[in-house]
C-alpha atoms as a PDB file:
ATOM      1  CA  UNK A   1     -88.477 103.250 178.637  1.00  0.00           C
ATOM      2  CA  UNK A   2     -87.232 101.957 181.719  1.00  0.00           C
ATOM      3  CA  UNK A   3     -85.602 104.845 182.471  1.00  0.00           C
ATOM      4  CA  UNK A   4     -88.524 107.194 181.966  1.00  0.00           C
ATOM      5  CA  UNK A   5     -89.969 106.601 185.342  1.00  0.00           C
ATOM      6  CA  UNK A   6     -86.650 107.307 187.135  1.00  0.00           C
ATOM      7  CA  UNK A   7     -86.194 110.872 185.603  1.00  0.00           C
ATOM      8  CA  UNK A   8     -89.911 111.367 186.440  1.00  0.00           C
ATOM      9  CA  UNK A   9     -89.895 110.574 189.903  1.00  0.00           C
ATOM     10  CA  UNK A  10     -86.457 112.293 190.615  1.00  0.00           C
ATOM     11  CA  UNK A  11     -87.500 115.387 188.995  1.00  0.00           C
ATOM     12  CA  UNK A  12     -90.658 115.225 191.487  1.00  0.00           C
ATOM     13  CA  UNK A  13     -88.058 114.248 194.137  1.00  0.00           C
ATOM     14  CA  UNK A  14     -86.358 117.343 193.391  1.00  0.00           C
ATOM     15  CA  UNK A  15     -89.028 119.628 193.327  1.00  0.00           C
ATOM     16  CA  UNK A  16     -91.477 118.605 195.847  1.00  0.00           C
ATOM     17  CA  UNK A  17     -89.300 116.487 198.775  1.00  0.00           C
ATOM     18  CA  UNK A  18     -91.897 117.711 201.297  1.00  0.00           C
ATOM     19  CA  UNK A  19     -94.007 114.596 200.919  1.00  0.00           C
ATOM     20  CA  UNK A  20     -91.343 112.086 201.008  1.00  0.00           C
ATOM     21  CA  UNK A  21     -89.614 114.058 203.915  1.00  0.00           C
ATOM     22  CA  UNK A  22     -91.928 112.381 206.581  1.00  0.00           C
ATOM     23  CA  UNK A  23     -90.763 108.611 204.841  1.00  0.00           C
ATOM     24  CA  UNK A  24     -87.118 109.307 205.067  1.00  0.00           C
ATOM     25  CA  UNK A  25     -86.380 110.355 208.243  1.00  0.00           C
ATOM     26  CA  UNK A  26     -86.679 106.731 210.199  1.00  0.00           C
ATOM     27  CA  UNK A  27     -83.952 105.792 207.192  1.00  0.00           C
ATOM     28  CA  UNK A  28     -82.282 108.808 207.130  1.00  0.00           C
ATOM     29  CA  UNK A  29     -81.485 108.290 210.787  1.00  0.00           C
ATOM     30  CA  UNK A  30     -80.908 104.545 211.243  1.00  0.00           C
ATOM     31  CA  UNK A  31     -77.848 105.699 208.424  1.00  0.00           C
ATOM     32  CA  UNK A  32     -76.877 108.721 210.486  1.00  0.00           C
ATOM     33  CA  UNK A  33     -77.069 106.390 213.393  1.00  0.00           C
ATOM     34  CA  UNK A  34     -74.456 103.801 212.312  1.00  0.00           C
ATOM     35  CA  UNK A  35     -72.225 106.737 210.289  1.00  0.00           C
ATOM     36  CA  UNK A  36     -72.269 108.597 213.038  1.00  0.00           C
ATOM     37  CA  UNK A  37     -73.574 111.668 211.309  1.00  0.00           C
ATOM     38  CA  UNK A  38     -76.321 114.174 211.100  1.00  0.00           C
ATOM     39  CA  UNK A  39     -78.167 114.698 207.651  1.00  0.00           C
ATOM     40  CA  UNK A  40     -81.157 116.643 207.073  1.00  0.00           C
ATOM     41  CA  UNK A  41     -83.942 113.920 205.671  1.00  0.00           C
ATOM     42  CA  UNK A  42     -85.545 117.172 202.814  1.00  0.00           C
ATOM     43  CA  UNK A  43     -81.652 116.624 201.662  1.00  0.00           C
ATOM     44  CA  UNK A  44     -81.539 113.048 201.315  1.00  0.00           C
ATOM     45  CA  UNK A  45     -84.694 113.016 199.848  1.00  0.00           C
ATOM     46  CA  UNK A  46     -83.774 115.356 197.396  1.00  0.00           C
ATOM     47  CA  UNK A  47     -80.009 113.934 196.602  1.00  0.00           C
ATOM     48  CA  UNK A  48     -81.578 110.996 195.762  1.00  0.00           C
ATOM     49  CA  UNK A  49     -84.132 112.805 193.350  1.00  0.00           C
ATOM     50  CA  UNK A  50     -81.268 114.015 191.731  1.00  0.00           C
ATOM     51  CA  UNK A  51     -79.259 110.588 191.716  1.00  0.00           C
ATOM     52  CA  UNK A  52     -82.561 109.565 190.052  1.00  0.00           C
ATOM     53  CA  UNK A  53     -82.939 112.039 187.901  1.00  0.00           C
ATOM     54  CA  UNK A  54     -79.102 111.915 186.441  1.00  0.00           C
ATOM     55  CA  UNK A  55     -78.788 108.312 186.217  1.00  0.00           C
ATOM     56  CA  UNK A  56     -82.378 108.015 184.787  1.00  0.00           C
ATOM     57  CA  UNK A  57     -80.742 110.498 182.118  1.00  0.00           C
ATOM     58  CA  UNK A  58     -78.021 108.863 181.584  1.00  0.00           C
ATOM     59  CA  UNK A  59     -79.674 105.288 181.177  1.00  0.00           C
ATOM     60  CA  UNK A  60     -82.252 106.519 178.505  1.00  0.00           C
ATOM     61  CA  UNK A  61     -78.920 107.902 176.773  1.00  0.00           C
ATOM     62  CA  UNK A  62     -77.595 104.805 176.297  1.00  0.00           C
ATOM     63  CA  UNK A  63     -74.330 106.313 178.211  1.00  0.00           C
ATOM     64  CA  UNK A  64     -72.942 104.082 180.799  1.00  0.00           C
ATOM     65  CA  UNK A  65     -76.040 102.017 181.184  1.00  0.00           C
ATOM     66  CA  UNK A  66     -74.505  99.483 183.382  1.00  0.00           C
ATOM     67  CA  UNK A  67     -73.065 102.223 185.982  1.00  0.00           C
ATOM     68  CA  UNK A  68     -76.058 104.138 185.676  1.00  0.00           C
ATOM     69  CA  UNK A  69     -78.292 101.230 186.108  1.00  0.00           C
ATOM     70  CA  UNK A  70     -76.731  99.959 188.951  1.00  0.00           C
ATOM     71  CA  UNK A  71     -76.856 103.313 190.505  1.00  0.00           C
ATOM     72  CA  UNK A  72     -81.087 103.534 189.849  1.00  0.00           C
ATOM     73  CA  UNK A  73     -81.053 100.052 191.445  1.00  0.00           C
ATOM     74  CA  UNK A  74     -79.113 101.317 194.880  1.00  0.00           C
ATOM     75  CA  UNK A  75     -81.518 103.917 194.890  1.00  0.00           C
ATOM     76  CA  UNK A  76     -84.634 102.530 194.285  1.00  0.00           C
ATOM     77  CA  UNK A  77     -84.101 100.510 197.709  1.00  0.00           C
ATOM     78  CA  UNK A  78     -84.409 103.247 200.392  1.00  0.00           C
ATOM     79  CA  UNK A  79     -87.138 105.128 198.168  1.00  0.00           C
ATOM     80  CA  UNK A  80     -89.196 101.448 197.739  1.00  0.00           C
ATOM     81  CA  UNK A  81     -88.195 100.846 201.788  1.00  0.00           C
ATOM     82  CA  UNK A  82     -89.071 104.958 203.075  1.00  0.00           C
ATOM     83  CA  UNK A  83     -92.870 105.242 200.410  1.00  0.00           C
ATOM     84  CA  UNK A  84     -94.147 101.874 200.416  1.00  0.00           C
ATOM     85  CA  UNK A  85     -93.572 100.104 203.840  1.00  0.00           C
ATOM     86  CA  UNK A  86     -97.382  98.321 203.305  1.00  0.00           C
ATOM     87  CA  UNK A  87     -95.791  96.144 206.647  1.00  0.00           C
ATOM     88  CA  UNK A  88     -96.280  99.230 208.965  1.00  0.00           C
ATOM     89  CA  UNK A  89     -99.808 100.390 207.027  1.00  0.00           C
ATOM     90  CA  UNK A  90    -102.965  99.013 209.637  1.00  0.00           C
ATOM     91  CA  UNK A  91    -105.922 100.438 206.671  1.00  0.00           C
ATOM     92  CA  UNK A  92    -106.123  97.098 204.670  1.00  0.00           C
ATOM     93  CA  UNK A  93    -107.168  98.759 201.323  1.00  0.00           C
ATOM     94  CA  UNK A  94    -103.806 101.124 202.182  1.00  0.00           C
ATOM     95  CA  UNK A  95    -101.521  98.077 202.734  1.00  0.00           C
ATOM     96  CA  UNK A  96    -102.747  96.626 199.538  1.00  0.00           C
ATOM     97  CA  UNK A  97    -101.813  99.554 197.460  1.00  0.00           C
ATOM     98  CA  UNK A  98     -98.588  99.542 199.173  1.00  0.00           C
ATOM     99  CA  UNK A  99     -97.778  95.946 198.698  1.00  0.00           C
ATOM    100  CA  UNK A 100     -98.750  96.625 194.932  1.00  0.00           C
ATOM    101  CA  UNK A 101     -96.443  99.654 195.040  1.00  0.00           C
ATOM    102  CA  UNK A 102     -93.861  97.725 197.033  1.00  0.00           C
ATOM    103  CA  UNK A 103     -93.823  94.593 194.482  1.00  0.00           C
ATOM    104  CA  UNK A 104     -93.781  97.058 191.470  1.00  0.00           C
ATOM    105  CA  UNK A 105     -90.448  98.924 192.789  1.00  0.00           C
ATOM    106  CA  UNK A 106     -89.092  95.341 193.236  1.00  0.00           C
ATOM    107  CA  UNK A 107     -89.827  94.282 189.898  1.00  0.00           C
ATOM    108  CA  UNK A 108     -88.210  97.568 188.684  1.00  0.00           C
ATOM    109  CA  UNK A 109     -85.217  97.160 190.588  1.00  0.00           C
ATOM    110  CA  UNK A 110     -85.016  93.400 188.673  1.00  0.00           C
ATOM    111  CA  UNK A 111     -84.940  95.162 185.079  1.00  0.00           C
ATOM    112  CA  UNK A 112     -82.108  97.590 186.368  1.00  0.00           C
ATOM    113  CA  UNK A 113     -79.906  94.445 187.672  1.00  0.00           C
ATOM    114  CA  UNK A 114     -80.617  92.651 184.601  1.00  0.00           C
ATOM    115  CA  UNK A 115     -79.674  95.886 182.550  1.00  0.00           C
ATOM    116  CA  UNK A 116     -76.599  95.949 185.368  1.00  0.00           C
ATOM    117  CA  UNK A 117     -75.225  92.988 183.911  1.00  0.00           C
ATOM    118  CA  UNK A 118     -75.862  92.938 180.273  1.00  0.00           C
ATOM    119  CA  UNK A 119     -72.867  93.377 178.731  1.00  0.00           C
ATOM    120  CA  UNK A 120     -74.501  93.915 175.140  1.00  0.00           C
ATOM    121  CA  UNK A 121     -73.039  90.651 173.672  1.00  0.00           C
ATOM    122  CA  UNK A 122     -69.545  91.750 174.731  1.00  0.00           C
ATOM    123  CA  UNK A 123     -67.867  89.673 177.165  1.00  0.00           C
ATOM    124  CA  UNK A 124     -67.187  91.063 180.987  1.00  0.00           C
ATOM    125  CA  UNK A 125     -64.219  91.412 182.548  1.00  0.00           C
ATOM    126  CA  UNK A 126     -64.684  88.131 184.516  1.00  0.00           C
ATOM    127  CA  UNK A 127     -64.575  86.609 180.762  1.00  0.00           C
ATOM    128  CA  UNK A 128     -61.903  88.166 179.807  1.00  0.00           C
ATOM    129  CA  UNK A 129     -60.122  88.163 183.088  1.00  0.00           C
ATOM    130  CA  UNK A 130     -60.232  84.001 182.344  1.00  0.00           C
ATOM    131  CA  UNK A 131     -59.552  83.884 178.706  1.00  0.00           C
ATOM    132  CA  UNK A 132     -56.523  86.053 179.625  1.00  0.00           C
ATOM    133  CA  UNK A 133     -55.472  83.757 181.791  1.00  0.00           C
ATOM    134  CA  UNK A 134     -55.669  80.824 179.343  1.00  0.00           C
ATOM    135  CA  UNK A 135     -54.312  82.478 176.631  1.00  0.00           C
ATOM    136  CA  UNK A 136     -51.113  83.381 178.858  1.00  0.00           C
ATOM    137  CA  UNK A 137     -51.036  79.395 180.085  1.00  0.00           C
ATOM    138  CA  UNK A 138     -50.679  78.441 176.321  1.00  0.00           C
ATOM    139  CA  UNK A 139     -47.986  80.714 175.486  1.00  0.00           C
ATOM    140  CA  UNK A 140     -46.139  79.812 178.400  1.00  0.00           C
ATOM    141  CA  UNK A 141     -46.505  76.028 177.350  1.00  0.00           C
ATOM    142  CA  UNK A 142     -45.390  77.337 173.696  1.00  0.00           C
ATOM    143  CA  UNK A 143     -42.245  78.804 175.028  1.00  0.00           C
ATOM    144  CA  UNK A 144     -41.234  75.982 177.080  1.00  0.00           C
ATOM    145  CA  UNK A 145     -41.786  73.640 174.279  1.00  0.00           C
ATOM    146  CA  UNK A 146     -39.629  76.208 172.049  1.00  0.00           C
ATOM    147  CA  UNK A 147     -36.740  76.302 175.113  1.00  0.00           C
ATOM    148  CA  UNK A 148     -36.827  72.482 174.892  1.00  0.00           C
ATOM    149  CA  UNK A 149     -36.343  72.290 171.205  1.00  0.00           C
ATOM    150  CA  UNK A 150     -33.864  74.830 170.774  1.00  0.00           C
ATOM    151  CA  UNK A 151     -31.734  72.929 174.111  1.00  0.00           C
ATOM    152  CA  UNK A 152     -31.858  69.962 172.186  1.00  0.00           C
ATOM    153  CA  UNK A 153     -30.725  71.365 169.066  1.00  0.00           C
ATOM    154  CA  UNK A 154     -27.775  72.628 170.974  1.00  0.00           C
ATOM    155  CA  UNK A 155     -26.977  69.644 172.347  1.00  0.00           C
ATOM    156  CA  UNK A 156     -27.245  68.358 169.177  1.00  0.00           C
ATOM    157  CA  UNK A 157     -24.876  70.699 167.496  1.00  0.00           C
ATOM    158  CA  UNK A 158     -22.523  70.555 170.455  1.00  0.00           C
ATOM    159  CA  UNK A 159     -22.196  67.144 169.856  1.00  0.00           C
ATOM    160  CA  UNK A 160     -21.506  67.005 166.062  1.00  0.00           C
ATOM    161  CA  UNK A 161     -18.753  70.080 166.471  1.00  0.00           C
ATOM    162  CA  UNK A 162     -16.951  67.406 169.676  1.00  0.00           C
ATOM    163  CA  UNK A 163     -17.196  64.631 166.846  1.00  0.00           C
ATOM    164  CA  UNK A 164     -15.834  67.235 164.367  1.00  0.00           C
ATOM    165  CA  UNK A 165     -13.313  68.431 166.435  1.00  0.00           C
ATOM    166  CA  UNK A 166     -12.264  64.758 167.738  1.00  0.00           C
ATOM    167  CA  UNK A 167     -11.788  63.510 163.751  1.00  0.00           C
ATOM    168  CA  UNK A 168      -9.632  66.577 163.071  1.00  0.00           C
ATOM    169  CA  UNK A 169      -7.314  65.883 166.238  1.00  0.00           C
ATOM    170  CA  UNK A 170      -7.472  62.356 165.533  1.00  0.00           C
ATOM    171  CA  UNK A 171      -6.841  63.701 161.264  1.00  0.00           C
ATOM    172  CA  UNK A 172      -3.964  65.784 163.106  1.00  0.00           C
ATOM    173  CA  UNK A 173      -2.515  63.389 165.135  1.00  0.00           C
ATOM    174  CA  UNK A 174      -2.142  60.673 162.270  1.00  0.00           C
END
């Protein structure tokens, strides 16, 4: 469901950038300012339609929903910052249906980090980063322990063949 307004919207993106065009291009070249590039804003607008549109896809799969989650959340920020800037909007009716727009993108962009970072039960690599890490900790402590005991049987067994070897010369001797 969440992903149902993404594939929407990008398909619209995709088809129709004209509207969003205007939007973009203060974004689109504040980026091309500090990449030092030149990109046309109908392109952005419509890369990001597709972004939207594939990752949407891909989330209401179920395939790679934490990738492609994290990918709708990325995006949703210059789409939410280029269509609803309610800050710049002087009509006050118009800045409250921004604002509402605004706060609905943000909450949006919540469920996609949330849906980022569920792991489905399974633990994350962080988790298993650590557990690997204790896990390797214990088996070195096993090993040493092992080392230790099998010195000391050594020593052990060196000293009852020098006592063996010390009654036989002293058995030889006599």
């Amino acid at each position: 469901m969440l992903a149902s307004v993404f594939v929407v919207t990008g398909q619209d993106q995709l088809r129709h950038p004209g509207g969003r065009v205007d939007g973009a291009r203060p974004l689109v070249r504040a980026a091309d300012k500090a990449a030092g590039t030149h990109t046309n804003p109908e392109l952005a607008v419509r890369v990001n339609g597709a972004l939207m549109t594939g990752a949407g896809a891909l989330l209401a799969l179920g395939k790679f929903p934490r990738m492609s989650s994290a990918m709708l959340a990325a995006g949703l920020v210059p789409t939410t910052l280029a269509e609803h800037a309610f800050w710049n909007e002087t009509d006050p009716e118009t800045k409250r249906q921004q604002r509402s727009k605004f706060l609905t993108n943000v909450a949006l962009m919540g469920g996609l980090l949330i849906a980022a970072a569920d792991t489905e039960g399974k633990p994350g690599l962080a988790w298993r980063a650590r557990q690997a890490k204790i896990e390797a900790s214990k088996a070195a402590d096993r090993a040493q322990r092992q080392a230790a005991r099998s010195v000391e049987q050594v020593r052990k067994d060196a000293g009852r063949e020098a006592q063996l070897l010390r009654l036989k010369a002293s058995n030889t001797v006599s």
